[in-house]
PDB file of N, CA and C in Angstrom:
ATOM      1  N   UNK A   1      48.816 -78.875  13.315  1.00  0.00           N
ATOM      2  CA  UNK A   1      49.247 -78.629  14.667  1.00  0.00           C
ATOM      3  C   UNK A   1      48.325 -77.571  15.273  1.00  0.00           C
ATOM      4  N   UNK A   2      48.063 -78.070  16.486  1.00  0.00           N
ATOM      5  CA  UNK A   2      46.835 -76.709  17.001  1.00  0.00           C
ATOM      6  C   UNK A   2      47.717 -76.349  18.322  1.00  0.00           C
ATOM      7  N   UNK A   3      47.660 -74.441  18.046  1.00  0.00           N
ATOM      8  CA  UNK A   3      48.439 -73.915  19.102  1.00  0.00           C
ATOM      9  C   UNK A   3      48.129 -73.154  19.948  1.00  0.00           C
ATOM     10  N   UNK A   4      48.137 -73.087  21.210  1.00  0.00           N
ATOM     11  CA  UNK A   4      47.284 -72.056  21.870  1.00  0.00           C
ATOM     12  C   UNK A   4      48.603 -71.577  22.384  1.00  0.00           C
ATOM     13  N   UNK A   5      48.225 -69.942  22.481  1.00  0.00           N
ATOM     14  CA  UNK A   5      49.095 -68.885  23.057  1.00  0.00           C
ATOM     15  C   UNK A   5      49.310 -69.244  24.659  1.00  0.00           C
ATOM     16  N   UNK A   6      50.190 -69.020  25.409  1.00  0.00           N
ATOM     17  CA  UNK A   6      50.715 -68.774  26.862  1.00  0.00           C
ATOM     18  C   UNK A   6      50.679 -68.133  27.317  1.00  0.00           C
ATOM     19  N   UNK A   7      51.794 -67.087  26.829  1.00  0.00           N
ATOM     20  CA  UNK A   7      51.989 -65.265  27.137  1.00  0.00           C
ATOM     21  C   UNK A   7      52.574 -64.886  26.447  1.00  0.00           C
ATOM     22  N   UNK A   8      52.338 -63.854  26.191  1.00  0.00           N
ATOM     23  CA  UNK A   8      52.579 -62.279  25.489  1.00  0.00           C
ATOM     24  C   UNK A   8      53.107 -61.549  26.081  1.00  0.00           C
ATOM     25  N   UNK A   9      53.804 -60.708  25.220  1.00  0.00           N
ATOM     26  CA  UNK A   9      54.276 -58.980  25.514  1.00  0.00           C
ATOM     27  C   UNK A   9      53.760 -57.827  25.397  1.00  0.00           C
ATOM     28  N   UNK A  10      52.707 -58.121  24.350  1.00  0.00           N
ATOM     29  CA  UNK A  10      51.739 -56.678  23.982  1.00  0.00           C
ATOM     30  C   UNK A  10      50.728 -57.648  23.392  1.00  0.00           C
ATOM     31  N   UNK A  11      49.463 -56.781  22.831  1.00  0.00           N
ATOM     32  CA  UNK A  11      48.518 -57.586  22.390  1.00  0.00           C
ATOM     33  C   UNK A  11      48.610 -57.358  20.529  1.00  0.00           C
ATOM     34  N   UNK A  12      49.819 -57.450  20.200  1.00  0.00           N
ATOM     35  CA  UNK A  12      49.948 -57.318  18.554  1.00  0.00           C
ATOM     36  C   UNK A  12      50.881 -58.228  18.277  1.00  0.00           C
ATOM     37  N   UNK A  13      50.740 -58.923  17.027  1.00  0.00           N
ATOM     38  CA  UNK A  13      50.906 -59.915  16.741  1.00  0.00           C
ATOM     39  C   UNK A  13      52.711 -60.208  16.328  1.00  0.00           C
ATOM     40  N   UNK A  14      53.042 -58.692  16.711  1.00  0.00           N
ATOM     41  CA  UNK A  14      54.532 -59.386  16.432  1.00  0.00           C
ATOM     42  C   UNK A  14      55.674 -59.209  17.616  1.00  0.00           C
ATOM     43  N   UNK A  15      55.067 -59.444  18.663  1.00  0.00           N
ATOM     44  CA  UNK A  15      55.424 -59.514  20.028  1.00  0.00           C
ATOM     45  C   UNK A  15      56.515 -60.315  20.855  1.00  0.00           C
ATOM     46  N   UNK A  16      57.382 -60.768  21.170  1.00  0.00           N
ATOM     47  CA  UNK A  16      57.768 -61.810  22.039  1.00  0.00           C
ATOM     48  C   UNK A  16      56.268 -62.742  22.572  1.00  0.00           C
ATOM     49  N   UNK A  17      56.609 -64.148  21.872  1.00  0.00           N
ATOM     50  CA  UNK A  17      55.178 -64.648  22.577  1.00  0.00           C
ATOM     51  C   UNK A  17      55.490 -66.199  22.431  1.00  0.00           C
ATOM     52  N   UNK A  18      55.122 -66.728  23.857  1.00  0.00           N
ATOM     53  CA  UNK A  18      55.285 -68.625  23.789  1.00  0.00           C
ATOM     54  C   UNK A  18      53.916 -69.052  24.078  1.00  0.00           C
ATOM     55  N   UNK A  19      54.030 -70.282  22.831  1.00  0.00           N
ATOM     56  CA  UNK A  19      52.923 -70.965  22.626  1.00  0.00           C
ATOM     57  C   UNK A  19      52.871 -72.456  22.991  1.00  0.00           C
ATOM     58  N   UNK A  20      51.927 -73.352  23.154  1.00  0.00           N
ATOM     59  CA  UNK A  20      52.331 -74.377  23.559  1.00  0.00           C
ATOM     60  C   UNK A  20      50.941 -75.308  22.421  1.00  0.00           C
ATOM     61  N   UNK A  21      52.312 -76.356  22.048  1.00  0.00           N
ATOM     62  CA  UNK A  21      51.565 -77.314  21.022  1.00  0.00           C
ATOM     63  C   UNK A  21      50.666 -78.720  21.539  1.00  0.00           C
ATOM     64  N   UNK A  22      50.126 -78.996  20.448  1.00  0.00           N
ATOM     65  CA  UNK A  22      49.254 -80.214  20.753  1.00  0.00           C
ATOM     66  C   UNK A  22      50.162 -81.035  20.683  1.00  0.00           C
ATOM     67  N   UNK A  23      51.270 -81.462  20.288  1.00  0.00           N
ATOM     68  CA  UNK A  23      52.479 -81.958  20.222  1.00  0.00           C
ATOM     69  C   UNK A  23      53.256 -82.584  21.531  1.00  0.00           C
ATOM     70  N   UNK A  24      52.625 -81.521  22.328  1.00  0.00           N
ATOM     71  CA  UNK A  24      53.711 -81.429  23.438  1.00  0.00           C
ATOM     72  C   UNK A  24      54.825 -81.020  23.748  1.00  0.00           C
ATOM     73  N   UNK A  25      54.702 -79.518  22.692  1.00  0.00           N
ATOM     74  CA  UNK A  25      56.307 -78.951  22.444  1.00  0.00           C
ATOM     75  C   UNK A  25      55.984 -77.627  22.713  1.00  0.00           C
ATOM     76  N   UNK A  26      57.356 -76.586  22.597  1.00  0.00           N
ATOM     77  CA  UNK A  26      56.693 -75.446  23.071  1.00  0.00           C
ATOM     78  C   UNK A  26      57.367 -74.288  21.705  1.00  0.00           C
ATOM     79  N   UNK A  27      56.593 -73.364  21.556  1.00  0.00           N
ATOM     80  CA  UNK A  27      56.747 -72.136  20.422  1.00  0.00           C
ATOM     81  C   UNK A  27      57.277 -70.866  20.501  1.00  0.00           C
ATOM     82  N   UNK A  28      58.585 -70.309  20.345  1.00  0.00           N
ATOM     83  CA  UNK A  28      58.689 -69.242  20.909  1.00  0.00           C
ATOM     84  C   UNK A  28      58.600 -67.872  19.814  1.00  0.00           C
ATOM     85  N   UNK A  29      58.385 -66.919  19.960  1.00  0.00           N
ATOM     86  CA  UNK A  29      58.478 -66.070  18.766  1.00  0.00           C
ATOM     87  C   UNK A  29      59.258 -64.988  19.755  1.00  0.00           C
ATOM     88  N   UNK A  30      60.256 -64.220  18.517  1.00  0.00           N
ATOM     89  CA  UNK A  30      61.140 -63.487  19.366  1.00  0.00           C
ATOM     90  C   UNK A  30      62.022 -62.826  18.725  1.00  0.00           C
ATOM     91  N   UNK A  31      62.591 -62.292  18.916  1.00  0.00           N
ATOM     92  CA  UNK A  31      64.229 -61.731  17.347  1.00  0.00           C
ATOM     93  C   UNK A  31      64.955 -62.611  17.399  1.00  0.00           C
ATOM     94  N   UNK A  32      65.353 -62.586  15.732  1.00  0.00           N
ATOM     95  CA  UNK A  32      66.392 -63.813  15.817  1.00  0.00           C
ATOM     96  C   UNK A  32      67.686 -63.204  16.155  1.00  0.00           C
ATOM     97  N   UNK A  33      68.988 -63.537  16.800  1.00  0.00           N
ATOM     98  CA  UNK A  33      69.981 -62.681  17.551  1.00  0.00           C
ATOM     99  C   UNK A  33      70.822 -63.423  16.154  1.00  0.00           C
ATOM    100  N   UNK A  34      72.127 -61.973  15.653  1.00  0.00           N
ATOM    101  CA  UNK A  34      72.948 -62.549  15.047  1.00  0.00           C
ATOM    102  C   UNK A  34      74.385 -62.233  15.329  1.00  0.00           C
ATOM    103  N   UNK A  35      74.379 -61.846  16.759  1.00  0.00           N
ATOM    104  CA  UNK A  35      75.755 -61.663  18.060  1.00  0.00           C
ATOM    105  C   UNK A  35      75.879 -62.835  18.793  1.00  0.00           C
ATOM    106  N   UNK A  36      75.421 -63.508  18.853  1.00  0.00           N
ATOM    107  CA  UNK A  36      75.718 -64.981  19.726  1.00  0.00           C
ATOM    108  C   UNK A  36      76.516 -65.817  19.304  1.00  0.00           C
ATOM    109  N   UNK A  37      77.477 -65.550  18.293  1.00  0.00           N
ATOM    110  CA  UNK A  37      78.830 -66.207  17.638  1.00  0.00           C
ATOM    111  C   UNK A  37      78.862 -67.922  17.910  1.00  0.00           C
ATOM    112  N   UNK A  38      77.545 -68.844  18.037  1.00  0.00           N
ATOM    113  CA  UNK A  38      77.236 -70.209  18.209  1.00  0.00           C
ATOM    114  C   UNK A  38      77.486 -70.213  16.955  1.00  0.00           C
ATOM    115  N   UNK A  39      77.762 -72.007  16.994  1.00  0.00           N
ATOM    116  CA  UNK A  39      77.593 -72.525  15.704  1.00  0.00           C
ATOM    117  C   UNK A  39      76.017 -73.519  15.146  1.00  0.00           C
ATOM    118  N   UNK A  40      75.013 -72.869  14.788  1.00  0.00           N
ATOM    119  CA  UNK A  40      73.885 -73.106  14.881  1.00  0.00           C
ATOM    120  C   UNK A  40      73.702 -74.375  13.600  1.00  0.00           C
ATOM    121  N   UNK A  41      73.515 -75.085  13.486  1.00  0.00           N
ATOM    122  CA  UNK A  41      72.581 -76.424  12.372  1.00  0.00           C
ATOM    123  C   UNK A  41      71.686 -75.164  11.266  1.00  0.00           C
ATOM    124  N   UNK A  42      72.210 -75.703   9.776  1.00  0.00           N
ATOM    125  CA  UNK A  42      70.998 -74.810   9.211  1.00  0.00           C
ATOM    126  C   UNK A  42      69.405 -75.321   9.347  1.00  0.00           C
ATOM    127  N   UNK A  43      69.288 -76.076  10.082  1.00  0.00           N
ATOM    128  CA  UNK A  43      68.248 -76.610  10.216  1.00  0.00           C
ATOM    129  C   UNK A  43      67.162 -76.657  11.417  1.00  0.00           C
ATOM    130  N   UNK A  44      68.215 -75.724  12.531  1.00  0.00           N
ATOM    131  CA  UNK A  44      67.570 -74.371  13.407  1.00  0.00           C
ATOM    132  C   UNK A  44      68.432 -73.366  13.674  1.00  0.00           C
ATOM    133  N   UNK A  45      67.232 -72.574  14.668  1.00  0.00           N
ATOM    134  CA  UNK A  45      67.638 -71.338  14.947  1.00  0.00           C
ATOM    135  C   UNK A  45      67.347 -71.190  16.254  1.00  0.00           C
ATOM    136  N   UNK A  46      67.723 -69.947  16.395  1.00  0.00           N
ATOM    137  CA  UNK A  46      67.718 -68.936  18.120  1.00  0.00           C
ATOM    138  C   UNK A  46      66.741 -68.281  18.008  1.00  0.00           C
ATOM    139  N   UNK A  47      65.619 -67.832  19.125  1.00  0.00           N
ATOM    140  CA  UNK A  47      64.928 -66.783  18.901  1.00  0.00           C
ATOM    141  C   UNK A  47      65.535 -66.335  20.644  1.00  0.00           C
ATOM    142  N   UNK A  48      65.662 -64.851  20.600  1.00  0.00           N
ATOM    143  CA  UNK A  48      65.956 -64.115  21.652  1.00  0.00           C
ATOM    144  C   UNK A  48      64.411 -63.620  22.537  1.00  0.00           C
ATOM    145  N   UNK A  49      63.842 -64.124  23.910  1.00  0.00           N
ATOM    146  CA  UNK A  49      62.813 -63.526  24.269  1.00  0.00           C
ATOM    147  C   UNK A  49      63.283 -62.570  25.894  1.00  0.00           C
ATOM    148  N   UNK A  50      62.505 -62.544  26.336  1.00  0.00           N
ATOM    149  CA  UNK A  50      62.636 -61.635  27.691  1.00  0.00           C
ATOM    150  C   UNK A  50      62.555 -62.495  28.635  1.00  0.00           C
ATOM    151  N   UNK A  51      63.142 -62.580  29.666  1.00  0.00           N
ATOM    152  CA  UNK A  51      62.917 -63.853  31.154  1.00  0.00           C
ATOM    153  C   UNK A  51      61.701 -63.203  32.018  1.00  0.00           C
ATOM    154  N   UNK A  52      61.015 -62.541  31.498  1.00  0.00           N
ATOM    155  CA  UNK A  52      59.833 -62.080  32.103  1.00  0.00           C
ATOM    156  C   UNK A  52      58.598 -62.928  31.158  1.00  0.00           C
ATOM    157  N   UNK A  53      58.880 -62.942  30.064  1.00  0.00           N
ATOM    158  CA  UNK A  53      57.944 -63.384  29.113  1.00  0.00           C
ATOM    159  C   UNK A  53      57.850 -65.188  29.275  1.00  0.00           C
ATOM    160  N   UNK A  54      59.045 -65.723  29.837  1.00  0.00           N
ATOM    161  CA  UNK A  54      58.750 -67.091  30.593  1.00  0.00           C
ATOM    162  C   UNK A  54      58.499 -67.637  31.484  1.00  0.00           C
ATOM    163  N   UNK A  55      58.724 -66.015  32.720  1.00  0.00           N
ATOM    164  CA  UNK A  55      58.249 -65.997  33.753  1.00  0.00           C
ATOM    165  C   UNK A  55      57.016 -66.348  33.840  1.00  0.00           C
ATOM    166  N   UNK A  56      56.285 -65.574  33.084  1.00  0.00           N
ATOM    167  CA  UNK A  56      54.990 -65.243  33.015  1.00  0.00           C
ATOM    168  C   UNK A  56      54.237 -66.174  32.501  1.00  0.00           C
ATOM    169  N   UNK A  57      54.685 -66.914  31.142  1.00  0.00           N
ATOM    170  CA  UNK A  57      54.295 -68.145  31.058  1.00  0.00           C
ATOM    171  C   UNK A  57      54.199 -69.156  31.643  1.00  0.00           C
ATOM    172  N   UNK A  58      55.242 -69.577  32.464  1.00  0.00           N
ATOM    173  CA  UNK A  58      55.775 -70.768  33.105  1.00  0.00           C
ATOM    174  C   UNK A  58      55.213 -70.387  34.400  1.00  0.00           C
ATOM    175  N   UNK A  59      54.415 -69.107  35.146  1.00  0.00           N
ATOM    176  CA  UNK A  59      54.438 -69.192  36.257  1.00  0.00           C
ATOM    177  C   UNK A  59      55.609 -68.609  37.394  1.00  0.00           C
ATOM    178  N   UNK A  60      56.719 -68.905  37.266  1.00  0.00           N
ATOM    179  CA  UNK A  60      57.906 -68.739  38.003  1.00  0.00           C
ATOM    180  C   UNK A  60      57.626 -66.962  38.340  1.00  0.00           C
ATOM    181  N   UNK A  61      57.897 -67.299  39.638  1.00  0.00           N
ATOM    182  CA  UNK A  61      57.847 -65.378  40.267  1.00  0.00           C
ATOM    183  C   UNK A  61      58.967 -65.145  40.459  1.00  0.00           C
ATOM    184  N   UNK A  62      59.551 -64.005  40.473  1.00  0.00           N
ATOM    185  CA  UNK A  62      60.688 -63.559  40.570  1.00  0.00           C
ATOM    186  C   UNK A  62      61.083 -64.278  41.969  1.00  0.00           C
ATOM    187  N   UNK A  63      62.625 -64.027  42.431  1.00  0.00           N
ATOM    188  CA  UNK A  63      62.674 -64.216  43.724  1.00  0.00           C
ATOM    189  C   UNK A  63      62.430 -65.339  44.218  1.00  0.00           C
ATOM    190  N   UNK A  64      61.258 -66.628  43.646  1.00  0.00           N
ATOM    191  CA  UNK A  64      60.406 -67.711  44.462  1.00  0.00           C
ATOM    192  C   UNK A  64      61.699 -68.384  44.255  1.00  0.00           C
TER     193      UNK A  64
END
């Protein structure tokens, strides 16, 4: 799978950061939250990021 970065939070590697695949899918890195009392599949998970950090990816401006 080849992944190129989107956006970032800082420039170190363990950041909030979405990536987007050759796939056509998208990558998020982030904390995993274990207060969200869902009932999750062991076969995924949650990652918690910032709505600035998809802002920023995705484009979307505040407000627009």
């Amino acid at each position: 799978m080849k992944v190129t970065m989107l956006a970032t939070t800082c420039d170190k590697k363990d950041c909030p950061t979405v990536y987007q695949t050759d796939r056509g899918t998208i990558l998020v890195q982030g904390e995993t939250p274990t207060d969200h009392g869902l009932n999750i599949p062991a076969h995924e998970t949650l990652v918690e990021i910032p709505m600035d950090l998809i802002r920023k990816a995705f484009g979307d401006q505040p407000g627009a």
